[in-house]
Protein backbone atom coordinates (compact mmCIF):
# COMPACT_ATOMS: atom_id res chain seq x y z
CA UNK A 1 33.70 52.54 4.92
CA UNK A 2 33.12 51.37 8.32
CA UNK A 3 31.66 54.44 9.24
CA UNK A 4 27.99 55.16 10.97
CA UNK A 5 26.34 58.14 12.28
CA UNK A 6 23.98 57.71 15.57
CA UNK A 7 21.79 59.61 17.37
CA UNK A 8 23.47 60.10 21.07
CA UNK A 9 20.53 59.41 22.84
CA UNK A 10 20.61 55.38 21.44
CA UNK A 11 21.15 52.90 24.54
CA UNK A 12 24.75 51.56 24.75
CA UNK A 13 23.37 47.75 24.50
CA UNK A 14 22.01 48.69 21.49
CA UNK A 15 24.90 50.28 19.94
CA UNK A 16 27.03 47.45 21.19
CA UNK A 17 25.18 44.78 19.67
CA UNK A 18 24.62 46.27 16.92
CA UNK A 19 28.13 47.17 16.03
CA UNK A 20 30.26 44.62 17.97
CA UNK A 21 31.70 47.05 20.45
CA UNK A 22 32.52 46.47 24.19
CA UNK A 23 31.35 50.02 25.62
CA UNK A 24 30.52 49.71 29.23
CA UNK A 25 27.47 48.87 30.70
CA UNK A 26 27.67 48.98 33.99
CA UNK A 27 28.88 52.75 34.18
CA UNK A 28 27.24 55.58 35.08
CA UNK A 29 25.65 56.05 31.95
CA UNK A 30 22.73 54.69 29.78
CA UNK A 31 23.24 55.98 26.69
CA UNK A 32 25.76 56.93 23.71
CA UNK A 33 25.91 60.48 24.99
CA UNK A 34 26.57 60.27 28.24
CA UNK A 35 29.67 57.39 27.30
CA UNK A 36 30.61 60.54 25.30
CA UNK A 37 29.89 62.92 28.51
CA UNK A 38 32.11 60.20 30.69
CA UNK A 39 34.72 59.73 28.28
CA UNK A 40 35.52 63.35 27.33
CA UNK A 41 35.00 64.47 31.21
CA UNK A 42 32.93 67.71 30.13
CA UNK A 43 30.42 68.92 27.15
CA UNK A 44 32.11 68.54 23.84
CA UNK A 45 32.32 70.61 21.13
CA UNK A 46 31.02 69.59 17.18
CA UNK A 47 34.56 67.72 15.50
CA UNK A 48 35.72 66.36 18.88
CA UNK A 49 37.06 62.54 18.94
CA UNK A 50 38.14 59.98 21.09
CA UNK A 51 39.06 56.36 20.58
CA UNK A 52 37.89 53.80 23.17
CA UNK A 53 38.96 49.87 21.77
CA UNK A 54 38.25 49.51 18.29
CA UNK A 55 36.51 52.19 17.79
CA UNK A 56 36.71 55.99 17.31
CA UNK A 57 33.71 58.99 17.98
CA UNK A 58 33.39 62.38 17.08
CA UNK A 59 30.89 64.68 18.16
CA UNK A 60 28.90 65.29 15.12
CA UNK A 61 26.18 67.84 16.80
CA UNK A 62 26.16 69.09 20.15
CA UNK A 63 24.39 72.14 21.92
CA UNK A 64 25.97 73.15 25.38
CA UNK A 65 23.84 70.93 27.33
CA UNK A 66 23.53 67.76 25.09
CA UNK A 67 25.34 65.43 22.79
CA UNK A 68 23.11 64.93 19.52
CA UNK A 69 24.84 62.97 17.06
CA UNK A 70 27.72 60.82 16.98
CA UNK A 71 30.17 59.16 14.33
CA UNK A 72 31.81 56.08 15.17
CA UNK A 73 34.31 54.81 12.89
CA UNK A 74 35.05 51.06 13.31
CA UNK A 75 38.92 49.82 12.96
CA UNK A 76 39.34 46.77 11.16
């Protein structure tokens, strides 16, 4: 359904190739979670969601120091 759960600490080249997305790599960030981290501006909680181009995440697991899991949902 256009739907995949990844583990946060995946780098964002990887998730970019590997699902056609345009995420920033020059940023201050490396991986999935801290996009997430930059995005959001502070530690999410579990349920949280964002879009960013044709895409949309939500937090699927987070503790109050790290994102764990993320769902991105690909628009057609």
């Amino acid at each position: 359904d256009g739907t995949i759960e990844l583990e946060a600490g995946l780098h964002v080249s990887e998730v970019n190739e590997a699902l056609g997305l345009a995420i920033p790599e020059e940023e201050d960030f490396q991986t999935l979670a801290g996009f997430v981290l930059a995005e959001l501006g502070r530690f999410p909680k579990p349920g949280e969601k964002f879009q960013h181009g044709k895409a949309q995440f939500a937090v699927v697991e987070a503790s109050d120091r790290r994102v764990l899991r993320v769902c991105v949902r690909l628009s057609a």
